[in-house]
PDB file of N, CA and C in Angstrom:
ATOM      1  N   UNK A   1    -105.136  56.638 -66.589  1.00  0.00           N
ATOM      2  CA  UNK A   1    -105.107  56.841 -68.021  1.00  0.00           C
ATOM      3  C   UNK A   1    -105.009  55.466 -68.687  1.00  0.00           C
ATOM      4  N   UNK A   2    -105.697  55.546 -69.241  1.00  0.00           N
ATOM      5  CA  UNK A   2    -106.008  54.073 -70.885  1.00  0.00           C
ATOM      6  C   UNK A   2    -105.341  54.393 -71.780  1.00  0.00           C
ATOM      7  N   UNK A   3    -104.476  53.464 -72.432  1.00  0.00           N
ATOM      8  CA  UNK A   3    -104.201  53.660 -73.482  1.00  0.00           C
ATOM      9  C   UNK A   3    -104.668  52.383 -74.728  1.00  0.00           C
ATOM     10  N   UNK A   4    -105.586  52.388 -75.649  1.00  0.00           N
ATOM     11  CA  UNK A   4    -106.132  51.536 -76.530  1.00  0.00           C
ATOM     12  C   UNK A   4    -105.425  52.049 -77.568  1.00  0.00           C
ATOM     13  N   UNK A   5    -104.938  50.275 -78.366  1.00  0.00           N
ATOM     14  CA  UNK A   5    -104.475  50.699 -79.780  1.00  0.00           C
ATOM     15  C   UNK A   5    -105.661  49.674 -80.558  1.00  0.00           C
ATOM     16  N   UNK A   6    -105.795  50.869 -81.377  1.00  0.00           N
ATOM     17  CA  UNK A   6    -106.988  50.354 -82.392  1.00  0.00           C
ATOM     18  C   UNK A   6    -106.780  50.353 -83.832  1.00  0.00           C
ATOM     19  N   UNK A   7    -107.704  49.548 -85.109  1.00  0.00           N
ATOM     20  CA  UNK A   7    -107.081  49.381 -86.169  1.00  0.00           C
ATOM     21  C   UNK A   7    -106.924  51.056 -87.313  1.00  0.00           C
ATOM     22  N   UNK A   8    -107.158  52.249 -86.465  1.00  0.00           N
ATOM     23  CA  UNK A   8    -106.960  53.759 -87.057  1.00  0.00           C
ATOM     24  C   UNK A   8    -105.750  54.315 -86.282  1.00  0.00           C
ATOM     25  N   UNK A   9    -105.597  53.574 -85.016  1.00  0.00           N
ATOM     26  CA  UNK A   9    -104.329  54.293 -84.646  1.00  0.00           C
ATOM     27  C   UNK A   9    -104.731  54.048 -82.685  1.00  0.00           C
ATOM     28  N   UNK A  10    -104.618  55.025 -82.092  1.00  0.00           N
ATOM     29  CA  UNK A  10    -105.028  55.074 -80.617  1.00  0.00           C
ATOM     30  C   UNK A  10    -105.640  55.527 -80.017  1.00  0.00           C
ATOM     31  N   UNK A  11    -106.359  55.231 -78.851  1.00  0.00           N
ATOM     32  CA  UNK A  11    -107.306  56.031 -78.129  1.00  0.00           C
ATOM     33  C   UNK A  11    -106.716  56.098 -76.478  1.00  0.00           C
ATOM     34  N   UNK A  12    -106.177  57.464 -76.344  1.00  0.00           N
ATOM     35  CA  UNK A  12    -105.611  57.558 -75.179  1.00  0.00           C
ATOM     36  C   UNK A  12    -107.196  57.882 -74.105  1.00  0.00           C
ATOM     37  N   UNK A  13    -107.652  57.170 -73.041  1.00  0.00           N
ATOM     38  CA  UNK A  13    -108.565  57.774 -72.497  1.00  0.00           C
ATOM     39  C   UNK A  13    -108.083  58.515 -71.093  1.00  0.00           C
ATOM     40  N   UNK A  14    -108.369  59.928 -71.234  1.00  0.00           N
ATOM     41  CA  UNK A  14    -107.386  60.457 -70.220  1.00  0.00           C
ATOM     42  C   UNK A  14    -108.360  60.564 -68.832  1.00  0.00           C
ATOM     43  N   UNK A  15    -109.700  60.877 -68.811  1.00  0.00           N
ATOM     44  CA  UNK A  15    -110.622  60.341 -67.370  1.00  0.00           C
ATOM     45  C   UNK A  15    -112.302  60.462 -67.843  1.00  0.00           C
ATOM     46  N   UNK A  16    -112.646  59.803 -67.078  1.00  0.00           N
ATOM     47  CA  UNK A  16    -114.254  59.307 -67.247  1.00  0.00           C
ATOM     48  C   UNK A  16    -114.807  59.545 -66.120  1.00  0.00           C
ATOM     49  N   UNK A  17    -115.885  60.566 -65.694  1.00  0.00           N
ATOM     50  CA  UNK A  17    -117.117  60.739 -64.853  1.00  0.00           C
ATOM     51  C   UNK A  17    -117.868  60.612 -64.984  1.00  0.00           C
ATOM     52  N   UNK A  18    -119.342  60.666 -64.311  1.00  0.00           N
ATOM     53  CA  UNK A  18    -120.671  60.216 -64.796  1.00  0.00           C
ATOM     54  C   UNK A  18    -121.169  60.967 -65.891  1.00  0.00           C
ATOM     55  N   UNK A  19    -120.715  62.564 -65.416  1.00  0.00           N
ATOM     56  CA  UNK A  19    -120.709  63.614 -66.461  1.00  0.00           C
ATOM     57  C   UNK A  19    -120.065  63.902 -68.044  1.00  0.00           C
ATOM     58  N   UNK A  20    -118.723  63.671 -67.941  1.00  0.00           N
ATOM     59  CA  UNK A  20    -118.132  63.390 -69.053  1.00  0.00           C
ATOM     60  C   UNK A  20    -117.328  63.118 -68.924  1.00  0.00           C
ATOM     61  N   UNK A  21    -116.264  62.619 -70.332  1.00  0.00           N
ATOM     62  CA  UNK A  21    -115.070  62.182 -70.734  1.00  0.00           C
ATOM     63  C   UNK A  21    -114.230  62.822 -71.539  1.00  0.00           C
ATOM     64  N   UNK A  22    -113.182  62.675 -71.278  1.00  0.00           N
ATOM     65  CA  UNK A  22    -111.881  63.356 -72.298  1.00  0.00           C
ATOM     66  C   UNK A  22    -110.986  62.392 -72.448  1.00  0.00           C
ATOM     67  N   UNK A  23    -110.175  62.376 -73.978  1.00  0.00           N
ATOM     68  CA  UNK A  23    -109.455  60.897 -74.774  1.00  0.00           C
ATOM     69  C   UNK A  23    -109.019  62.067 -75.464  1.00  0.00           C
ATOM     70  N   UNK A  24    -108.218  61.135 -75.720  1.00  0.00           N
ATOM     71  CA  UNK A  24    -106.963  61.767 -76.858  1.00  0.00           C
ATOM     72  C   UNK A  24    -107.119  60.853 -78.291  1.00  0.00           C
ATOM     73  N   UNK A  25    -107.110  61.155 -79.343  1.00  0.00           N
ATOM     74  CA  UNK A  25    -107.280  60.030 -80.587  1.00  0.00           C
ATOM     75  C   UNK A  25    -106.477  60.635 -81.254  1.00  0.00           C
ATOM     76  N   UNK A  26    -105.282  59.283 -81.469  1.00  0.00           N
ATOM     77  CA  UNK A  26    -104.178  59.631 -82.764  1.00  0.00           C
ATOM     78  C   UNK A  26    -104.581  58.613 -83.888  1.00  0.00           C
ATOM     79  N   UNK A  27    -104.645  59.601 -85.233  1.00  0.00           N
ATOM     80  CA  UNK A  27    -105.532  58.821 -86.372  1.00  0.00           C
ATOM     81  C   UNK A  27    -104.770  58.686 -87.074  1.00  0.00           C
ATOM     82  N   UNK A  28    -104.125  57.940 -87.744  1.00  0.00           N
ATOM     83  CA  UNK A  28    -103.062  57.401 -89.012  1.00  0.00           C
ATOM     84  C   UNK A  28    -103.388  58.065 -90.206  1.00  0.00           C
ATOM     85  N   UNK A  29    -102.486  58.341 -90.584  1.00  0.00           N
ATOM     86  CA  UNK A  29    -102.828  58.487 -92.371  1.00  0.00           C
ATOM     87  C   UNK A  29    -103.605  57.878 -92.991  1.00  0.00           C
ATOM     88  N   UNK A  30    -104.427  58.133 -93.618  1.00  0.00           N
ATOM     89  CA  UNK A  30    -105.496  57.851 -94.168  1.00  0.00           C
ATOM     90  C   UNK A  30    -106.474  56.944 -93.780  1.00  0.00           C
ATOM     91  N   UNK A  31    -106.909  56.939 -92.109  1.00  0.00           N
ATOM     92  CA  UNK A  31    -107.948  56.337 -91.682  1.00  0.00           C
ATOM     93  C   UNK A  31    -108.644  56.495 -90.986  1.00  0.00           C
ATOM     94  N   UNK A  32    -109.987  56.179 -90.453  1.00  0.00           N
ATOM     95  CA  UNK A  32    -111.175  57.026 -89.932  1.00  0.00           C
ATOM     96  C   UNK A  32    -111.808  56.342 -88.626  1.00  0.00           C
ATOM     97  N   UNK A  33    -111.964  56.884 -87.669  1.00  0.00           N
ATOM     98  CA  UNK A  33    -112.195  56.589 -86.015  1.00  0.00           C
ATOM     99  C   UNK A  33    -113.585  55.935 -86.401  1.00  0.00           C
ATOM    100  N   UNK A  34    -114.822  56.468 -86.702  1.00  0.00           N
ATOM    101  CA  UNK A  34    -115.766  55.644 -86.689  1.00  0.00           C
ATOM    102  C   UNK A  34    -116.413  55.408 -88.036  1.00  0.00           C
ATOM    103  N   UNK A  35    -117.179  54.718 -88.096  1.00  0.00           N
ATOM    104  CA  UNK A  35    -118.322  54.696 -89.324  1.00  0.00           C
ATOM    105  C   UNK A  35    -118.628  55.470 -89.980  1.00  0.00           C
ATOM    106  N   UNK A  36    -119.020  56.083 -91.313  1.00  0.00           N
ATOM    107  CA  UNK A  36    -119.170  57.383 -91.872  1.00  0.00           C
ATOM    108  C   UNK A  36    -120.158  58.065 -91.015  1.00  0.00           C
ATOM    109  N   UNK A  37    -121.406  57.078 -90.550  1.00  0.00           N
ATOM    110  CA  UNK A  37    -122.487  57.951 -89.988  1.00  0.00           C
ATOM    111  C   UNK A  37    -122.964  58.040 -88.721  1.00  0.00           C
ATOM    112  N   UNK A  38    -121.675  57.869 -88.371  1.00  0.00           N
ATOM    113  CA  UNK A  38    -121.436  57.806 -86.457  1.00  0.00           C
ATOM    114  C   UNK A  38    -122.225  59.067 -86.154  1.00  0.00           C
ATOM    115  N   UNK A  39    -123.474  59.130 -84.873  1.00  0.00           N
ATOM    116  CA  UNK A  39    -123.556  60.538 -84.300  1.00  0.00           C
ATOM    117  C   UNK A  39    -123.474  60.699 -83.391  1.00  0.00           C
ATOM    118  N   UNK A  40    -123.748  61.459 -82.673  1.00  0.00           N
ATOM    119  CA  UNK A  40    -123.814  61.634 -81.354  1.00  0.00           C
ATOM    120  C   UNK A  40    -125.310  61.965 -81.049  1.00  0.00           C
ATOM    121  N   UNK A  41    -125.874  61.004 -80.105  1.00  0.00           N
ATOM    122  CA  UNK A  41    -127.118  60.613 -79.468  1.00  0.00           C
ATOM    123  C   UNK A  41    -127.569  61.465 -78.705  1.00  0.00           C
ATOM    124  N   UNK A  42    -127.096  61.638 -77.558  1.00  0.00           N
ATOM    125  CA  UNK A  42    -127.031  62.554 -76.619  1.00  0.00           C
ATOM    126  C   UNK A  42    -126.237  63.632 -76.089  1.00  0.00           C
ATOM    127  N   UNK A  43    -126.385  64.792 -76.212  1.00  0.00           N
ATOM    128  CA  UNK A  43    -125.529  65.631 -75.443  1.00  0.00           C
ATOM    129  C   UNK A  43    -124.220  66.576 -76.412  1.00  0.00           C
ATOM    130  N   UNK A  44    -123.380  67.039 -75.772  1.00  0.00           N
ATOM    131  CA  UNK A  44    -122.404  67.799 -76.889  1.00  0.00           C
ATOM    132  C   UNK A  44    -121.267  67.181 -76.546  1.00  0.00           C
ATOM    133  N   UNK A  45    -120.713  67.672 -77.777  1.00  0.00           N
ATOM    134  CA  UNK A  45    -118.753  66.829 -77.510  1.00  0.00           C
ATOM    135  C   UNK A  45    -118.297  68.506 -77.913  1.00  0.00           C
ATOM    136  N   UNK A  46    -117.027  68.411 -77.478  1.00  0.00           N
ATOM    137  CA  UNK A  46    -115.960  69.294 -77.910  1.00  0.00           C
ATOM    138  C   UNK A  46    -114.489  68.906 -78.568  1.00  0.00           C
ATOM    139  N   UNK A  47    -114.370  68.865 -79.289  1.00  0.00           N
ATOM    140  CA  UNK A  47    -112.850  68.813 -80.219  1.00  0.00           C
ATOM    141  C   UNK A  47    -111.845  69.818 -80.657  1.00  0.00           C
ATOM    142  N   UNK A  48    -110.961  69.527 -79.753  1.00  0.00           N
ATOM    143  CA  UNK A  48    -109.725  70.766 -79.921  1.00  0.00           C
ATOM    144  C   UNK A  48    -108.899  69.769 -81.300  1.00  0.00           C
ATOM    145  N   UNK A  49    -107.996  70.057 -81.894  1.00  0.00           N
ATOM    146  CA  UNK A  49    -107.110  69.717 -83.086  1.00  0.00           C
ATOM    147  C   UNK A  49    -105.891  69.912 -82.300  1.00  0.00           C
ATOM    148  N   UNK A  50    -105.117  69.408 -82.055  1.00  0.00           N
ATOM    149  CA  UNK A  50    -103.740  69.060 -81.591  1.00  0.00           C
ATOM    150  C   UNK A  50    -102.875  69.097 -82.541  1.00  0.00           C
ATOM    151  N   UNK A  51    -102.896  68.318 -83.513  1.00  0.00           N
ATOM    152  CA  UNK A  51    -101.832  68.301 -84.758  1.00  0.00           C
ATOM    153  C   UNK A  51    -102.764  67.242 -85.627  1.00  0.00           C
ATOM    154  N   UNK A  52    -102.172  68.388 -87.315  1.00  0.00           N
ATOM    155  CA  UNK A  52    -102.470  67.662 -88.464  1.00  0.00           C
ATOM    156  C   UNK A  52    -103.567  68.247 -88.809  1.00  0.00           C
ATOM    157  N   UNK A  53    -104.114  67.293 -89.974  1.00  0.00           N
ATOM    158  CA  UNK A  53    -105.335  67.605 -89.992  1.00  0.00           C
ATOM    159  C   UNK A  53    -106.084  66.806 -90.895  1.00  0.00           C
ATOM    160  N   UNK A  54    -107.535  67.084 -91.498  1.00  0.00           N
ATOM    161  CA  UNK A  54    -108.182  65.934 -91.766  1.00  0.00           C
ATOM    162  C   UNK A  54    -109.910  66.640 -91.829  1.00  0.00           C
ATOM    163  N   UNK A  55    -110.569  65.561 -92.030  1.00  0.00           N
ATOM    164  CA  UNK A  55    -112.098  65.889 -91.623  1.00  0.00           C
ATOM    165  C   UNK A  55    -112.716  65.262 -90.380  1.00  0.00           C
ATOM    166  N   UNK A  56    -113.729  66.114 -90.283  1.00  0.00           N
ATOM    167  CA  UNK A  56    -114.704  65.775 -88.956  1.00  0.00           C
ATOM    168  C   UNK A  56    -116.244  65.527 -89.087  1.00  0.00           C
ATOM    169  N   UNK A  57    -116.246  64.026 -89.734  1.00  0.00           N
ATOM    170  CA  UNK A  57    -117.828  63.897 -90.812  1.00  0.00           C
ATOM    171  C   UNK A  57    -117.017  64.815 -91.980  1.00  0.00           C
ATOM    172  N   UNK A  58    -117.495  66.008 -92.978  1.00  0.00           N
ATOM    173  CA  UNK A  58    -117.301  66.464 -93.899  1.00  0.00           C
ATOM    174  C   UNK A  58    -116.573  68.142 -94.006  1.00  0.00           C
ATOM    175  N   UNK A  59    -116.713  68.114 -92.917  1.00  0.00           N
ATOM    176  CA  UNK A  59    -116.004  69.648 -92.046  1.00  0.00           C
ATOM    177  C   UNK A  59    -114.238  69.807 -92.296  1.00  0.00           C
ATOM    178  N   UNK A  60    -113.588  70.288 -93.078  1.00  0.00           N
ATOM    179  CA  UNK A  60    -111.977  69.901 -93.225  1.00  0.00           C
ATOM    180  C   UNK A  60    -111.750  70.243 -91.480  1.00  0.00           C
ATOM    181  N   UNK A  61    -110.651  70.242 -90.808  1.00  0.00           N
ATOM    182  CA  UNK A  61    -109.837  70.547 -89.528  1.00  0.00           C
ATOM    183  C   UNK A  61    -108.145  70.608 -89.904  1.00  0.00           C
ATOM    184  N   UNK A  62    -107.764  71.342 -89.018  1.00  0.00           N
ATOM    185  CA  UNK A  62    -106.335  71.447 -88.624  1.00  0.00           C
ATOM    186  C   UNK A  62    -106.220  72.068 -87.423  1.00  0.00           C
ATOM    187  N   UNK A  63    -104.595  71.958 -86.913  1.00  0.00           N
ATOM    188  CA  UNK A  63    -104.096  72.068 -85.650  1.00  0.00           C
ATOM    189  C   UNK A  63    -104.637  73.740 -85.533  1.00  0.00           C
ATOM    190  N   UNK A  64    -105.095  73.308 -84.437  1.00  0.00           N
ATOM    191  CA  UNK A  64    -106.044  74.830 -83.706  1.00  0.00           C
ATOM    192  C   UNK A  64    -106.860  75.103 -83.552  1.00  0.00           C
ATOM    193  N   UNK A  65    -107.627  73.930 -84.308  1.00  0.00           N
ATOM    194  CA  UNK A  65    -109.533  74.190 -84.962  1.00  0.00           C
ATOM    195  C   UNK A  65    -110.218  73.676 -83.362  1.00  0.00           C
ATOM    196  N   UNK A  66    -111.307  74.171 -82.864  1.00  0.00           N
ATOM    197  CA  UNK A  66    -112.319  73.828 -81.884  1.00  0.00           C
ATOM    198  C   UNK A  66    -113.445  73.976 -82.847  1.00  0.00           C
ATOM    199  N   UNK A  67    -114.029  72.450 -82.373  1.00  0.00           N
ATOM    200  CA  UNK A  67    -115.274  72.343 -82.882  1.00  0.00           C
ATOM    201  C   UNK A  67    -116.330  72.137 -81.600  1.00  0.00           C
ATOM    202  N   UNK A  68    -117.546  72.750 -81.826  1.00  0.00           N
ATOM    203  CA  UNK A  68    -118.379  71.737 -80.800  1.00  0.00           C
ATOM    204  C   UNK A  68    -119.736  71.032 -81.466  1.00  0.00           C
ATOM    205  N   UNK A  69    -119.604  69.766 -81.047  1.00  0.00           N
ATOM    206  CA  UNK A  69    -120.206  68.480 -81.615  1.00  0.00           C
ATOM    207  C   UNK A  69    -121.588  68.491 -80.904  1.00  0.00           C
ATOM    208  N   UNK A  70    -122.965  68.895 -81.678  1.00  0.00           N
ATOM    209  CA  UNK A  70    -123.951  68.654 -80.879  1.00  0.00           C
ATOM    210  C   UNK A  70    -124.927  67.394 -81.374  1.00  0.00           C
ATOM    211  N   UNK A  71    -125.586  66.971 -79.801  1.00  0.00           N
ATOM    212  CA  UNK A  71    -126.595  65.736 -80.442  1.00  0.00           C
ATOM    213  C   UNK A  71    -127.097  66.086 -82.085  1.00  0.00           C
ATOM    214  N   UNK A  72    -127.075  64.897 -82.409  1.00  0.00           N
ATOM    215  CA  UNK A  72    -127.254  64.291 -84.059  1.00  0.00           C
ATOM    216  C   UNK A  72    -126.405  65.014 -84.976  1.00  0.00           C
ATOM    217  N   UNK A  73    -125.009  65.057 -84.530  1.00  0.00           N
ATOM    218  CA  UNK A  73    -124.088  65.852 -85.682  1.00  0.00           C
ATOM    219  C   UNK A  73    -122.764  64.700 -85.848  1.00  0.00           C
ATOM    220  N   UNK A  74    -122.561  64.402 -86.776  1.00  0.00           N
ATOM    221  CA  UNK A  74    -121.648  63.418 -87.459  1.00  0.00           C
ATOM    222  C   UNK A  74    -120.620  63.602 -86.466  1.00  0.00           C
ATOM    223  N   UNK A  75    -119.943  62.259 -86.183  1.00  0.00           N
ATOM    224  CA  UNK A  75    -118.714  62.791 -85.600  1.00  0.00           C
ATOM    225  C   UNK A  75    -117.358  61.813 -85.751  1.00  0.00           C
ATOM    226  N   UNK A  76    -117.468  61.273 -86.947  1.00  0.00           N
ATOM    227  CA  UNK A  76    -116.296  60.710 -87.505  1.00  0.00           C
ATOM    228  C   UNK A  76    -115.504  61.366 -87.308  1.00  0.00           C
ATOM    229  N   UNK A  77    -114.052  60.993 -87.283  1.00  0.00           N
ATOM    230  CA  UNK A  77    -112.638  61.914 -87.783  1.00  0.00           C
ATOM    231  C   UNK A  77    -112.241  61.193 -88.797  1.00  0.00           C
ATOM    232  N   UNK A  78    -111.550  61.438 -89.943  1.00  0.00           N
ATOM    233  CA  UNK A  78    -110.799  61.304 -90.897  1.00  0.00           C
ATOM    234  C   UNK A  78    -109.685  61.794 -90.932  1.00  0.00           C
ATOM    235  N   UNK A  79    -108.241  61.476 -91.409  1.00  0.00           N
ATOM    236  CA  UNK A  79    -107.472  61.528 -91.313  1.00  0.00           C
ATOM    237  C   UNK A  79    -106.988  61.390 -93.067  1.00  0.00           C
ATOM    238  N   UNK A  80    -107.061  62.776 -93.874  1.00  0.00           N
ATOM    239  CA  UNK A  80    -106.613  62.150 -95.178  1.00  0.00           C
ATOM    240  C   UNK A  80    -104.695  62.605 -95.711  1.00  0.00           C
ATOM    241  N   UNK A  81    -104.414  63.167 -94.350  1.00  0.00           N
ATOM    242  CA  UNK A  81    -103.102  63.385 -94.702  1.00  0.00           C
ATOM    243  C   UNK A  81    -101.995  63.039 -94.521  1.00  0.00           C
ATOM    244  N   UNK A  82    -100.826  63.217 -94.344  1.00  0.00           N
ATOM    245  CA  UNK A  82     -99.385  62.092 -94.312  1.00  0.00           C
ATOM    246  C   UNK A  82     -99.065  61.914 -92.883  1.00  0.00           C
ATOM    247  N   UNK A  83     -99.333  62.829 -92.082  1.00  0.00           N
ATOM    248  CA  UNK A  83     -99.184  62.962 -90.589  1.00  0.00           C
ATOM    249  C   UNK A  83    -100.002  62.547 -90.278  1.00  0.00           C
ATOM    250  N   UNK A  84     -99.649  61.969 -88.618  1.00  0.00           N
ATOM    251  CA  UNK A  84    -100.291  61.694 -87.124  1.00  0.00           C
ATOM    252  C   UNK A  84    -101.725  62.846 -87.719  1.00  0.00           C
ATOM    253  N   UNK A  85    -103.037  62.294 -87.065  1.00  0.00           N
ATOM    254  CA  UNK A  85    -104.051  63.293 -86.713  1.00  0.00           C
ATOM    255  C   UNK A  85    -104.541  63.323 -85.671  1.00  0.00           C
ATOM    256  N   UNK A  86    -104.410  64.445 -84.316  1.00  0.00           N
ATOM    257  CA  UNK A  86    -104.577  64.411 -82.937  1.00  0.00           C
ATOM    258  C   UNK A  86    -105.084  64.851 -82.253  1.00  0.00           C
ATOM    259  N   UNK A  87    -106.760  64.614 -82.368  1.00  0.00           N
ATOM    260  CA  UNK A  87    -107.495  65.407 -81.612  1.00  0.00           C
ATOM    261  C   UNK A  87    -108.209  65.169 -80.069  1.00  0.00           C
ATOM    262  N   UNK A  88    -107.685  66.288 -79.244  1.00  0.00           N
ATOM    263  CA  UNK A  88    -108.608  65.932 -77.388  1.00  0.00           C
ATOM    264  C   UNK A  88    -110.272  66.155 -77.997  1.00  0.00           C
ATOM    265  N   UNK A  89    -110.691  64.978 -77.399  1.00  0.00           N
ATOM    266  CA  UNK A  89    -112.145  64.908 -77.440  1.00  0.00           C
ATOM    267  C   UNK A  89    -112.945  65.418 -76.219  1.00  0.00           C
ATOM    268  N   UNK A  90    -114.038  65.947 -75.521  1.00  0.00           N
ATOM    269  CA  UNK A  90    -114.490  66.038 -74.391  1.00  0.00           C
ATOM    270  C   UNK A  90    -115.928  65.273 -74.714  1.00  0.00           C
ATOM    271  N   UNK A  91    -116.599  64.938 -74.328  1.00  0.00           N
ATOM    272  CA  UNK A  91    -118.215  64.553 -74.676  1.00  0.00           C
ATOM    273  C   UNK A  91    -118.855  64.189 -72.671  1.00  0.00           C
ATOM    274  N   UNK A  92    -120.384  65.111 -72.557  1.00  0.00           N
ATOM    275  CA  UNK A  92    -121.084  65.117 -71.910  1.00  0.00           C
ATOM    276  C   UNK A  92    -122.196  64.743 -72.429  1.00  0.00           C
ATOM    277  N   UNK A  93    -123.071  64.303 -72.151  1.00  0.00           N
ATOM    278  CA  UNK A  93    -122.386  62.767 -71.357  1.00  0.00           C
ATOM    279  C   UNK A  93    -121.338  61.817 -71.645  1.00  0.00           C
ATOM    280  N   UNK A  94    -120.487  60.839 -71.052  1.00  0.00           N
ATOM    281  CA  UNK A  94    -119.069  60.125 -71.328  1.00  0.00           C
ATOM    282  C   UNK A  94    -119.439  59.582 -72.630  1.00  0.00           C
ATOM    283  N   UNK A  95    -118.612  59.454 -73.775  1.00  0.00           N
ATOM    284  CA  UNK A  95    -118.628  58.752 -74.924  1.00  0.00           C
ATOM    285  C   UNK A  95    -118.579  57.126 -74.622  1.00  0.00           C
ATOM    286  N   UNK A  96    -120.014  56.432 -75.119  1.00  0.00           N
ATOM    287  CA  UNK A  96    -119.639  55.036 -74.546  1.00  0.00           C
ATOM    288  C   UNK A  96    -120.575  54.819 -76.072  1.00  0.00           C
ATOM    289  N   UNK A  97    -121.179  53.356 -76.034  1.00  0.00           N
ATOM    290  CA  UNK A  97    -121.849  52.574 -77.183  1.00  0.00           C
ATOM    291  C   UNK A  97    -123.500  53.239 -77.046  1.00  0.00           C
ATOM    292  N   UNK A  98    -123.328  53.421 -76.228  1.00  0.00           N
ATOM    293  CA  UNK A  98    -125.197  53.962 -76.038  1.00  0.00           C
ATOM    294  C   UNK A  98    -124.998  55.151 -76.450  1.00  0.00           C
ATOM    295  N   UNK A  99    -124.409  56.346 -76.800  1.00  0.00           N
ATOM    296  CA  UNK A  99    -124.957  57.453 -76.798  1.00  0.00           C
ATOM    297  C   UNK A  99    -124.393  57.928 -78.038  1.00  0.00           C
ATOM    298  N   UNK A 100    -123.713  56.301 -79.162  1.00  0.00           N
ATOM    299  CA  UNK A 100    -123.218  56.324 -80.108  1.00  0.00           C
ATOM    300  C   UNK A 100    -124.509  55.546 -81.348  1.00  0.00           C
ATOM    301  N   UNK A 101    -125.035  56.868 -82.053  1.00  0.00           N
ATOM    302  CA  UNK A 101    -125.951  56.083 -83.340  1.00  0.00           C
ATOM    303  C   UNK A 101    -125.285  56.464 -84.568  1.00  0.00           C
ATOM    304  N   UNK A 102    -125.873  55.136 -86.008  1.00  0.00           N
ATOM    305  CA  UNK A 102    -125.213  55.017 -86.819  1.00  0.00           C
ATOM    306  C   UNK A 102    -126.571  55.489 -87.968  1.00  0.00           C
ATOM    307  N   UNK A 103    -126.307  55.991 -89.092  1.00  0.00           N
ATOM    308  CA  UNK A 103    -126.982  56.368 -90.059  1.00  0.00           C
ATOM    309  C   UNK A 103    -126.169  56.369 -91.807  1.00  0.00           C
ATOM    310  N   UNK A 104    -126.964  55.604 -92.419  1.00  0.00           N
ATOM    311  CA  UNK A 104    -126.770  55.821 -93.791  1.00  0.00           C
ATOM    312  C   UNK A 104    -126.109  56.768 -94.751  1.00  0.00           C
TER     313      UNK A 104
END
């Protein structure tokens, strides 16, 4: 297990296969994991909500929400509320810089 502290908060990475990855991301009050127009390139992600809540691209979330993230669907998190925001990520293929595109 990884633990990265980054300038939104942390990225716990809990394991990585060729297939996919699962991370934990705790998002601070009022700040946002990627770029507004982060997508996903290839493949699907899954997002469980752990605690708090916030947006996902433009989608509100809270603790309980499953989303599933398919190629070319926004996948910022936002964090616009007073609490920790804590969502397990899964993404097939592993979430790395290649299978991460940015848009306007």
């Amino acid at each position: 297990m990884e633990k990265l502290k980054l300038a939104w908060g942390k990225l716990i990475i809990v394991g990585v296969t060729k297939k996919f990855s699962i991370g934990i991301d705790i998002i601070l009050p009022q700040q946002e994991t990627d770029k507004k127009g982060a997508y996903l390139k290839n493949g699907d992600g899954i997002y469980y909500v752990l605690s708090g809540s916030g947006l996902c691209g433009e989608t509100p979330i809270r603790k309980g929400d499953v989303l599933k993230i398919k190629r070319g669907q926004k996948i910022n998190l936002k964090n616009n509320a007073p609490k920790n925001l804590v969502v397990m990520t899964v993404y097939a293929p592993p979430y790395n810089e290649n299978n991460i595109g940015y848009q306007n």
